[in-house]
Protein backbone atom coordinates (compact mmCIF):
# COMPACT_ATOMS: atom_id res chain seq x y z
CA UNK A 1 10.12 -0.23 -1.13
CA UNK A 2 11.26 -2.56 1.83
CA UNK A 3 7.46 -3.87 1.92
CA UNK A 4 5.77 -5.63 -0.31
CA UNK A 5 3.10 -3.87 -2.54
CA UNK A 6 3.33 -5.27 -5.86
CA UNK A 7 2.80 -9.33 -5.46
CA UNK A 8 -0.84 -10.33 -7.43
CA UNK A 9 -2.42 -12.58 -4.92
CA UNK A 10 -4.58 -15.48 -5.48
CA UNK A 11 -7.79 -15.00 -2.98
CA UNK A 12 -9.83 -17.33 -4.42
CA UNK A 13 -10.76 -19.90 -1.98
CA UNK A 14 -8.96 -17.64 0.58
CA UNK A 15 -11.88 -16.51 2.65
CA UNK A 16 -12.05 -13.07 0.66
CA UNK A 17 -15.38 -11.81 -0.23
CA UNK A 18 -13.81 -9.52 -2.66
CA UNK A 19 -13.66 -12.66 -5.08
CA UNK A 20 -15.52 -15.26 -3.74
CA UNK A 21 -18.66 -13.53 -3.27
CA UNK A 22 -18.66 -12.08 -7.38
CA UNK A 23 -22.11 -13.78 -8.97
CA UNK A 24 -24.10 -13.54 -5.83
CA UNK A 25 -26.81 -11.13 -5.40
CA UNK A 26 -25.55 -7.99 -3.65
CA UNK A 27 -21.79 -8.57 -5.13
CA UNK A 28 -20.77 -7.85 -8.49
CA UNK A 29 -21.41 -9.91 -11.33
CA UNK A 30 -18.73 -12.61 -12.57
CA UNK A 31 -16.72 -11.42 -15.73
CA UNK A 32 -17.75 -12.89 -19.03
CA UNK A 33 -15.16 -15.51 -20.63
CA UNK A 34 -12.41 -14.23 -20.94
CA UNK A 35 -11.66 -11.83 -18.44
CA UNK A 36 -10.54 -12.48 -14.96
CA UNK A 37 -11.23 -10.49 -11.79
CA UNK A 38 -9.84 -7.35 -10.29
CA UNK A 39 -11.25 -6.95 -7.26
CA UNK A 40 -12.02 -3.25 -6.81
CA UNK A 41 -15.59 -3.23 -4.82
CA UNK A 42 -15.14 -4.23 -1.13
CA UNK A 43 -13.39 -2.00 1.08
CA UNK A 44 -10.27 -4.47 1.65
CA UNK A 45 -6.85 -4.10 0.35
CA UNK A 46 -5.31 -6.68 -1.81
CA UNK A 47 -1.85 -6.32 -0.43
CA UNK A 48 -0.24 -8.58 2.06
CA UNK A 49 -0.88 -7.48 5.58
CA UNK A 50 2.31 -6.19 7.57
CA UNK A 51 5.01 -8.65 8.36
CA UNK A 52 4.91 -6.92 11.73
CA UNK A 53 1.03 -8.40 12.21
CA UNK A 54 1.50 -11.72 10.78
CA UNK A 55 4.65 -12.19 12.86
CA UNK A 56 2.79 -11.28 16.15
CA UNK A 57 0.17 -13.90 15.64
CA UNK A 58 2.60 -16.74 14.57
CA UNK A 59 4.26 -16.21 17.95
CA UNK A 60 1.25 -16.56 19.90
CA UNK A 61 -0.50 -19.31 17.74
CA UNK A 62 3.17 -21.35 18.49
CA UNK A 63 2.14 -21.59 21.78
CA UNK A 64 -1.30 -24.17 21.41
CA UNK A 65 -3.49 -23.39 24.01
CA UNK A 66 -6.69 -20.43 23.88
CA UNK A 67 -8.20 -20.44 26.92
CA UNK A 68 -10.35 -17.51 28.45
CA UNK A 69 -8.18 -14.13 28.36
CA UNK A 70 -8.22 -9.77 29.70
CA UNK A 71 -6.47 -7.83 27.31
CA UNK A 72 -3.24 -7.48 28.04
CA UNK A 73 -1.37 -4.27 28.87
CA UNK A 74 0.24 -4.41 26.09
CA UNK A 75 -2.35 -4.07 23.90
CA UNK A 76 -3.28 -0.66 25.66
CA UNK A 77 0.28 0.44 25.70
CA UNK A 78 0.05 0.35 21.79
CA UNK A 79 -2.92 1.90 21.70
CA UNK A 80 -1.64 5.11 23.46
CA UNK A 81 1.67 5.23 22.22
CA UNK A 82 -0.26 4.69 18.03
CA UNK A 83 -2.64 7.80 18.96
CA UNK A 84 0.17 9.52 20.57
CA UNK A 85 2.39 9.60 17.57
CA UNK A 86 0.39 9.34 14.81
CA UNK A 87 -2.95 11.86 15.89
CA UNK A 88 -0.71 13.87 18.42
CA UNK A 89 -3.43 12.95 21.20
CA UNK A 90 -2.65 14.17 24.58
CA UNK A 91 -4.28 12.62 27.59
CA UNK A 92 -5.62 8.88 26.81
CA UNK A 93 -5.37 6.47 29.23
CA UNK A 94 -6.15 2.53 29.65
CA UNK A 95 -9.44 3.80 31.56
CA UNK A 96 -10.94 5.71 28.07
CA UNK A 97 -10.03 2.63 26.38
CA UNK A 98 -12.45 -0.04 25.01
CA UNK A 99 -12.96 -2.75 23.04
CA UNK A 100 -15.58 -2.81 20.84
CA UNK A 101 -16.95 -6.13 18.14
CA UNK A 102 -16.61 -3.72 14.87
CA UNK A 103 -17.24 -0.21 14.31
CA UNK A 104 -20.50 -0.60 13.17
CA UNK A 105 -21.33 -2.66 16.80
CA UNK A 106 -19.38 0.15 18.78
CA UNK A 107 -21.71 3.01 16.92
CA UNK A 108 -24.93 0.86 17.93
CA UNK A 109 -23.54 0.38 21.65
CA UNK A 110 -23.21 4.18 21.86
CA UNK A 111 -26.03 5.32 19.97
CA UNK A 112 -28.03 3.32 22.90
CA UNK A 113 -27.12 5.00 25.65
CA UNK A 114 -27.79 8.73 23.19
CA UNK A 115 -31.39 8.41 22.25
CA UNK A 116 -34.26 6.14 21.95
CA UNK A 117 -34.96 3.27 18.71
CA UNK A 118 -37.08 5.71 16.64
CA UNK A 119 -35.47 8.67 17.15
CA UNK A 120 -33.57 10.35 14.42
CA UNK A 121 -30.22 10.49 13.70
CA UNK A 122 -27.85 12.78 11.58
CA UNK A 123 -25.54 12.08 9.05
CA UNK A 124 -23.72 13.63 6.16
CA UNK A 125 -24.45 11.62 2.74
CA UNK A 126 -23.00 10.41 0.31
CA UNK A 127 -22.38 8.00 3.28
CA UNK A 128 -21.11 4.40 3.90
CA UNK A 129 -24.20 1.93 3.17
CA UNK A 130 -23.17 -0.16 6.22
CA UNK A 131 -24.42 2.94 8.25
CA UNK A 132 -27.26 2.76 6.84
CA UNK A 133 -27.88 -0.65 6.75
CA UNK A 134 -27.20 -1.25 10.55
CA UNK A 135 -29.14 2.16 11.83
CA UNK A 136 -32.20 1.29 9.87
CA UNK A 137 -31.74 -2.08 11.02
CA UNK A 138 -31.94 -0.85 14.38
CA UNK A 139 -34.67 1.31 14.46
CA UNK A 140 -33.46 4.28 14.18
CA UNK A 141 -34.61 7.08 11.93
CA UNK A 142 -32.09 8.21 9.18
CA UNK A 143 -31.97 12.35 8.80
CA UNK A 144 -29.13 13.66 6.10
CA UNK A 145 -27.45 16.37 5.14
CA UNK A 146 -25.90 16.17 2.13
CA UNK A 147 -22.43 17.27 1.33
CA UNK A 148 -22.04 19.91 -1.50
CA UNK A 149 -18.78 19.59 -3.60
CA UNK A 150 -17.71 23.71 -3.80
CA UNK A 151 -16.07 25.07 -6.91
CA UNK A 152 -12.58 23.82 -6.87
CA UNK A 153 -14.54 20.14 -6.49
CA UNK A 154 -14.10 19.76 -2.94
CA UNK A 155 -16.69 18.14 -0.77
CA UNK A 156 -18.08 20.29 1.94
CA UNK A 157 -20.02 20.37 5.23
CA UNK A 158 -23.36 22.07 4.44
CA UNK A 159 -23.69 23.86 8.20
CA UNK A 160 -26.90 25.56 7.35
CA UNK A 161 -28.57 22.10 6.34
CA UNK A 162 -27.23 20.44 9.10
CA UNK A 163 -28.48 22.96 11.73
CA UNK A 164 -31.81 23.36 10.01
CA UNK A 165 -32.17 19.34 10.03
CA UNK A 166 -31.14 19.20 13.83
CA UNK A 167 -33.73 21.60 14.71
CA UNK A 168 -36.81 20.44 12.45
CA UNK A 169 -36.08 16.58 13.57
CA UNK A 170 -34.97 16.88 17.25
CA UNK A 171 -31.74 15.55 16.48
CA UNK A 172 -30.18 14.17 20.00
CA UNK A 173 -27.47 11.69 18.31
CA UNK A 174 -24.94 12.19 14.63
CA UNK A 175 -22.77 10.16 13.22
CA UNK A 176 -19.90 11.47 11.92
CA UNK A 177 -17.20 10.21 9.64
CA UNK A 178 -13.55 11.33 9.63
CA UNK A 179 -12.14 10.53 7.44
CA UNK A 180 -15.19 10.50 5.13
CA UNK A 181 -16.61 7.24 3.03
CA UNK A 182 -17.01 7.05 -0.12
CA UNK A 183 -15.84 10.96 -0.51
CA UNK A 184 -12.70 10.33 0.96
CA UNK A 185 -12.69 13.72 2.64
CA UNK A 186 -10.48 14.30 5.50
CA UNK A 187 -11.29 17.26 6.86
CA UNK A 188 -9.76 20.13 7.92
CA UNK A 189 -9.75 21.04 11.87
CA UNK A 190 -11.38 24.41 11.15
CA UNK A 191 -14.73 22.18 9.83
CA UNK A 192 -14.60 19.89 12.36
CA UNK A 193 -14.57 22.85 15.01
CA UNK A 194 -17.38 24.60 13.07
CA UNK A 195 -19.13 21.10 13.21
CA UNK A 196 -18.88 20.27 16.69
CA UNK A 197 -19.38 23.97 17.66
CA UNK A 198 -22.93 23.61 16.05
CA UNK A 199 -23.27 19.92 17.94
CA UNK A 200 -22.50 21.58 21.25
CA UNK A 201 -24.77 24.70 20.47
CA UNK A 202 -27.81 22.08 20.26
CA UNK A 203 -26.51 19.70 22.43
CA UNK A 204 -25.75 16.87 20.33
CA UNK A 205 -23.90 13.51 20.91
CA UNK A 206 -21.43 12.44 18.81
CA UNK A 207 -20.27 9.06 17.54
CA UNK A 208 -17.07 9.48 14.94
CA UNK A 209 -15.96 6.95 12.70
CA UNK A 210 -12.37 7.32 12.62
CA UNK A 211 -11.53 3.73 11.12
CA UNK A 212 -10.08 5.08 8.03
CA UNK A 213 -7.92 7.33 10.14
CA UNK A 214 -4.32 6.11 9.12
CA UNK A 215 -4.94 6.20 5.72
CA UNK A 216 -4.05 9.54 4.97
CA UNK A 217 -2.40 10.51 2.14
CA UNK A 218 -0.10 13.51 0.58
CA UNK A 219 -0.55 16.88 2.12
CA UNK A 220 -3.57 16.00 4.46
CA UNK A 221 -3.24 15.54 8.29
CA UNK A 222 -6.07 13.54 9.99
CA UNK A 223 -7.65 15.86 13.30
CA UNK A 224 -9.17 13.53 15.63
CA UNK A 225 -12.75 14.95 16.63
CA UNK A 226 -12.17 15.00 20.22
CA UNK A 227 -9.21 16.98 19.56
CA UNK A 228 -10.66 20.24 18.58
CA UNK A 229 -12.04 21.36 21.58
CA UNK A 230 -13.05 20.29 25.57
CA UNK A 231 -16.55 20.21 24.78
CA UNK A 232 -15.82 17.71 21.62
CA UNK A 233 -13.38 15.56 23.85
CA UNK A 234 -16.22 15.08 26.52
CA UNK A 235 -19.50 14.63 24.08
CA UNK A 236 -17.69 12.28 21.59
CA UNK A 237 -17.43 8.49 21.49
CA UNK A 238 -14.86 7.66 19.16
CA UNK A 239 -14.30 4.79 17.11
CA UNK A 240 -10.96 3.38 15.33
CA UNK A 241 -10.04 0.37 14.29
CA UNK A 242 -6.89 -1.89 12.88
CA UNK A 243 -9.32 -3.34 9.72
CA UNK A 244 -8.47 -0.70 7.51
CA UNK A 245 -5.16 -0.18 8.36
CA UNK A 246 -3.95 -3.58 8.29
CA UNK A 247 -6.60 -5.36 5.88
CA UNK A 248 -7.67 -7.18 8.70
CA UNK A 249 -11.70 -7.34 8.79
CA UNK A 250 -11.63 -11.42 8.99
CA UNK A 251 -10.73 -11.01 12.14
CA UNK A 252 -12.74 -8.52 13.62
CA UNK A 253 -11.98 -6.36 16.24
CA UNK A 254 -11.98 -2.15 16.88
CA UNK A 255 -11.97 -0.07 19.73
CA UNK A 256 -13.77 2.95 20.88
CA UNK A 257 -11.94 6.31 22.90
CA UNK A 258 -14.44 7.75 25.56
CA UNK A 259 -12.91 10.81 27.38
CA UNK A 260 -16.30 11.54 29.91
CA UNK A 261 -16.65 8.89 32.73
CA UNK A 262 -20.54 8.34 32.66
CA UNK A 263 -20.90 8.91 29.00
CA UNK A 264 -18.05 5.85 28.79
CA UNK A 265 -20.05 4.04 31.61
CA UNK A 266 -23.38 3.78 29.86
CA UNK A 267 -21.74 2.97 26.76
CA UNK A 268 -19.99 0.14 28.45
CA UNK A 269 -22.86 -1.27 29.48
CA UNK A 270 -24.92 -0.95 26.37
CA UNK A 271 -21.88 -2.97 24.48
CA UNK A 272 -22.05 -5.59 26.82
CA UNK A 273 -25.82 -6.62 26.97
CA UNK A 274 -24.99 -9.14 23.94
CA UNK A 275 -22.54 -10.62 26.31
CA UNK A 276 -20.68 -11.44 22.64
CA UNK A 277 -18.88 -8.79 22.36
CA UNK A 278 -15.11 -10.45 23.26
CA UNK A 279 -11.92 -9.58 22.27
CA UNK A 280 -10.71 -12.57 19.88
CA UNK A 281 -6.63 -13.15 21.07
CA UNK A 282 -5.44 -12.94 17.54
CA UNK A 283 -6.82 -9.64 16.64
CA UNK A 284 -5.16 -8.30 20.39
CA UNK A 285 -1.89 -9.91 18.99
CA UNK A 286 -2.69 -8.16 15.52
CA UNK A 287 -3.14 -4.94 16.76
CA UNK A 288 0.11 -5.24 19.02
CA UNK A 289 1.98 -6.31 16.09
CA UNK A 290 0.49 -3.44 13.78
CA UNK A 291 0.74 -0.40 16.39
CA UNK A 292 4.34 -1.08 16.46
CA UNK A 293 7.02 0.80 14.63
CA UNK A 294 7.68 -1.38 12.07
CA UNK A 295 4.01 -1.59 11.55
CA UNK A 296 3.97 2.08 11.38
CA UNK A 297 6.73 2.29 8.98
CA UNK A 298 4.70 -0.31 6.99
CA UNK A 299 1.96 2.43 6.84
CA UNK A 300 3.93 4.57 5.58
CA UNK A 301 4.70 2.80 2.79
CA UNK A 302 1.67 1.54 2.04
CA UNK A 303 0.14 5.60 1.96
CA UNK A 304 2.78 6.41 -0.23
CA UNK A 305 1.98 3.82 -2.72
CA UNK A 306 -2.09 4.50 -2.91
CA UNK A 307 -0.48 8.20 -3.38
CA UNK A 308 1.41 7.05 -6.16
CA UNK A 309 -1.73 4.81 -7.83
CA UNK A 310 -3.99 7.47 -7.42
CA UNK A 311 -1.73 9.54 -9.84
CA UNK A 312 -1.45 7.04 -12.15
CA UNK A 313 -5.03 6.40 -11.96
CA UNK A 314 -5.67 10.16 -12.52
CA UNK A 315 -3.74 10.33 -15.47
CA UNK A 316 -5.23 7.24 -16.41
CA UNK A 317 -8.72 8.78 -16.49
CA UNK A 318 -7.59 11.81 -18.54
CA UNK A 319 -6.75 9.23 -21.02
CA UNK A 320 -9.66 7.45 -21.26
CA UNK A 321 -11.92 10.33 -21.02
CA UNK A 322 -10.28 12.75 -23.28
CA UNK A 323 -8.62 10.30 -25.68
CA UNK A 324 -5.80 13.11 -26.13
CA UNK A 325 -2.45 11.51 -27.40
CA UNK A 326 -0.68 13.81 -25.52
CA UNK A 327 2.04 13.76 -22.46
CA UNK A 328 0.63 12.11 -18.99
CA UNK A 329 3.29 12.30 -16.46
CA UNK A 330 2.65 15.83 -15.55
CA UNK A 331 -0.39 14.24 -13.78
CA UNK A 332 1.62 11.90 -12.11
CA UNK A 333 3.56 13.81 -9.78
CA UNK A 334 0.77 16.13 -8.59
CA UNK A 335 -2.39 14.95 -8.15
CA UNK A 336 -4.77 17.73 -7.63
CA UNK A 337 -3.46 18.53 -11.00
CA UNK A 338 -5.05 15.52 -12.53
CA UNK A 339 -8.40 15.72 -10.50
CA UNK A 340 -8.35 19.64 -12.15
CA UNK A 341 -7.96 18.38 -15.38
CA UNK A 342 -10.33 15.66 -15.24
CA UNK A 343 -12.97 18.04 -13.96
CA UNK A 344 -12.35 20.82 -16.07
CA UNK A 345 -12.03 18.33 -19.33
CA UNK A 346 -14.46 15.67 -18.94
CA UNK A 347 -17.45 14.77 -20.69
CA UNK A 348 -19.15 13.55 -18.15
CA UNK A 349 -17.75 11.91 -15.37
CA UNK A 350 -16.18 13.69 -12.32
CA UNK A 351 -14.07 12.58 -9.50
CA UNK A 352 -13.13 14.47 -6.50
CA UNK A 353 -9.80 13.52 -5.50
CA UNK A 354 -9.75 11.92 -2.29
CA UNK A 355 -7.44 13.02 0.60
CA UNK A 356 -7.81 9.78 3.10
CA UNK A 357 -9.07 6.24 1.95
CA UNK A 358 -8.13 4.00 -1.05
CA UNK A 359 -11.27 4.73 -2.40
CA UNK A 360 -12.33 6.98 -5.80
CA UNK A 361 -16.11 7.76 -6.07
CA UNK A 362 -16.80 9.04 -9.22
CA UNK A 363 -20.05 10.61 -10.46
CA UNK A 364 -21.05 9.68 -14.10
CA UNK A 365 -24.40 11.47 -14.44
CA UNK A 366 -23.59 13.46 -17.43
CA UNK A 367 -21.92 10.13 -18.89
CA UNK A 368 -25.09 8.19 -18.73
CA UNK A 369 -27.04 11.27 -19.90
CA UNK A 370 -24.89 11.56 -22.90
CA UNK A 371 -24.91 7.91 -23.70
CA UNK A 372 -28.47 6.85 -23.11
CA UNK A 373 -27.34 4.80 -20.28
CA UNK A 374 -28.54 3.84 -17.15
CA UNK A 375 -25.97 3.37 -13.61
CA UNK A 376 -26.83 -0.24 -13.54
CA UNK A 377 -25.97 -0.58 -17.24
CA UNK A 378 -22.58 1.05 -17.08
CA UNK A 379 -21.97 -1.31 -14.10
CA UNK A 380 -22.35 -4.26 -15.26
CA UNK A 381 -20.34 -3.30 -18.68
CA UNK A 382 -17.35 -3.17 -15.96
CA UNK A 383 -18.11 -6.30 -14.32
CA UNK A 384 -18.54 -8.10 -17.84
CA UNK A 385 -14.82 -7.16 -18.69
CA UNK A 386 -13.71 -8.06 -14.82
CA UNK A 387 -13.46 -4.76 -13.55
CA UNK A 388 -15.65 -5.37 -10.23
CA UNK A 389 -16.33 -1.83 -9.08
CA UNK A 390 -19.23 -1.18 -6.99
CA UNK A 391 -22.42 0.57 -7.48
CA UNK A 392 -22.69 3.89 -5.83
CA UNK A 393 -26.61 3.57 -4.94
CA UNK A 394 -26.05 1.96 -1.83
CA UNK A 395 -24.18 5.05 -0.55
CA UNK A 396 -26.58 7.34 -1.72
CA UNK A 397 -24.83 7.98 -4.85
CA UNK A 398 -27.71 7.46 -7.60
CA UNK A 399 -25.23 8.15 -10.32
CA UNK A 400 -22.11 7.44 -8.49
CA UNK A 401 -19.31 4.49 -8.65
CA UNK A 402 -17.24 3.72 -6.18
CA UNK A 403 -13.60 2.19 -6.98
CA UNK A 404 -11.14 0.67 -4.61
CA UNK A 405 -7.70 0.95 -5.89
CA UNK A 406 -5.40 -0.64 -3.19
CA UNK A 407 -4.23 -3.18 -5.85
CA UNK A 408 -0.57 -3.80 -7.11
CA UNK A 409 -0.42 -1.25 -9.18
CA UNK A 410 -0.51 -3.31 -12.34
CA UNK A 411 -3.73 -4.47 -11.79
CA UNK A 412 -4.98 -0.87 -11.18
CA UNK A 413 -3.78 -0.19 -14.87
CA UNK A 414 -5.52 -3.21 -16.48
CA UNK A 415 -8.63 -2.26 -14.73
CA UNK A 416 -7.99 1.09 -16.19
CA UNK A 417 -7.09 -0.38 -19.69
CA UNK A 418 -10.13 -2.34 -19.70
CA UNK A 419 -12.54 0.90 -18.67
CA UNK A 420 -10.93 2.33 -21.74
CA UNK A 421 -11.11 -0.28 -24.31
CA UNK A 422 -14.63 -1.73 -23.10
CA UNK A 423 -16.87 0.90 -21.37
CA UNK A 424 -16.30 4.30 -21.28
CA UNK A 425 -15.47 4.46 -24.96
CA UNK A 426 -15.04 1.26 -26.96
CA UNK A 427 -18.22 0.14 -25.14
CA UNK A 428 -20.20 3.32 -24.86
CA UNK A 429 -22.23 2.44 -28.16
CA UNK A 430 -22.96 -1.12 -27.80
């Protein structure tokens, strides 16, 4: 690897919620004596960010004066040339360009200029709680259609639901996320056609999440909505971002994609009633940095290492779950293999593999069942031996976990170590 994925950062005291935050109320509890931290809740890597991004802020920060700024051309220039390359998008320009405070800002801004506060909106659960957290806190009226994981344990539009929902509720507005959190789902441009065919039949506006969009990993391409069709590129506001990517939420910044010129006008306008929502100069400079092609090549590594922990996770899990003293590294290599294996053997946990994200969301409802358990039991038992995974409720997972592995890979396998030694089975009876 010419990048570096395997250092074991210190981020206490470093402004990183993943850490800092454990012990509070909506965070995870801090580990009993004796165990340290591994951060594996928040949705931010623990790698060091690009050289590429760090690089292009140190050069502007050498020159000391911030003073009122426009974007420069630059920044749009990367832009194009990073959707080009990477989603094969044909057509953007500067004009269908704009900068938006966060995702979650950017969906609020357009879902103004859609509908009404009251009104219902769509969306496909298990979903990301900050959705739901920032429509509810807006007034808006939550509708979903669940996903349905199909028989090889893949997660799946339900089409039917979703048109029957539209219909009943007077749906004018969805949310949809590609790639999909916590499922990581990336889906396939045959759904997303089927999906936006049914938006158009019913005349539906769109808002797509797209912020996990260059985290893709082995045999998975990521179709951007607008993409699929003329109708899609003209009723869609999409939304990307470099957070993600880059580990880069301190700093906030994303960017929507608006193809239709009064649909982008409106939702211009709606974004800048705050009058706060400002590009911050270092997050320009970051994105410059990271939409360049040593930033891309950094992305490439960085996929093909979560590839790599997610086998080893995989294999990981069989261990734990099975407790078979048997060979492993046939999992390793292939990792639908090990999601097979785990589904097909388990007693009582299940884990789709996911195809874009860092994240794992595993379901334990037959775990806690068989164990007299209850999901806030089972969590904490992690967090008491430092493994500080998340609790699945907020994302409409009622027996769910979510786990971010974008660790150094040795950290993923203590985590791991510690699931086996002090929950799942050396802690199941206690």
């Amino acid at each position: 690897m010419k990048y570096d994925f395997t250092t074991i950062m210190d981020r206490c005291g470093k402004d990183a919620l993943a850490v800092d935050a454990l012990g509070q109320g909506w965070a995870p509890a801090k580990p009993r004596e004796g165990f340290d931290p591994i951060p594996m809740w928040v949705a931010d890597m623990n790698f060091p960010t690009a050289p590429a991004v760090t690089r292009a802020m140190t050069e502007r920060i050498s020159h000391p004066c911030f003073g009122y700024f426009d974007p420069r051309e630059e920044y749009f220039d990367a832009i194009i040339r990073w959707q080009t390359t990477r989603n094969g998008v044909v057509g953007l320009e500067k004009k269908h360009i704009g900068y938006e405070n966060g995702v979650l800002g950017g969906i609020l801004s357009a879902l103004g200029t859609f509908c009404s506060r009251g009104d219902n909106v769509l969306l496909n659960s298990p979903v990301y709680m900050g959705f739901m957290g920032s429509l509810t806190n807006a007034g808006y009226h939550i509708v979903e259609s669940p996903l349905v994981l199909d028989e090889n344990g893949v997660w799946r539009l339900d089409l039917a639901d979703m048109e029957r929902k539209i219909t009943e509720n007077r749906i004018r507005a969805a949310l949809f996320c590609s790639p999909h959190n916590p499922t990581g789902r990336v889906w396939e441009r045959w759904e997303i056609e089927a999906v936006m065919e049914l938006y158009r039949k019913h005349d539906v506006y769109v808002v797509s999440d797209e912020i996990w969009s260059d985290i893709i990993l082995s045999g998975n391409k990521h179709i951007p909505t607008q993409s699929v069709s003329e109708d899609a590129r003209m009723r869609t506001v999409a939304q990307y971002a470099t957070t993600k990517t880059f580990s880069l939420a301190g700093l906030v910044g994303s960017y929507h994609i608006i193809y239709n010129d009064r649909l982008r006008d409106r939702v211009e306008k709606e974004s800048s009633l705050s009058h706060y929502n400002n590009m911050n100069v270092l997050s320009m400079y970051a994105l410059i940095g990271g939409y360049s092609d040593e930033g891309a090549e950094w992305v490439d590594e960085l996929n093909q290492v979560i590839n790599e922990t997610l086998s080893v996770s995989g294999s990981m899990l069989v261990k734990i779950f099975t407790r078979e003293e048997k060979e492993y590294e046939k999992f390793v290599k292939v990792n639908k293999e090990a999601t097979d294996y785990i589904r097909t053997h388990f007693k009582g946990v299940t884990a789709a593999y996911p195809q874009g994200t860092y994240m794992i969301f595993m379901d334990c409802a037959e775990w806690l069942e068989t164990h007299g358990k209850t999901l806030p039991e089972l969590v904490k038992m992690g967090h008491d031996v430092g493994v500080a995974w998340q609790d699945g409720t907020g994302h409409g997972g009622t027996t769910h976990i979510r786990l971010n592995v974008a660790l150094p890979l040795e950290r993923v396998k203590e985590a791991f170590g510690r699931m086996d030694a002090y929950v799942f089975n050396g802690g199941a009876n206690r």
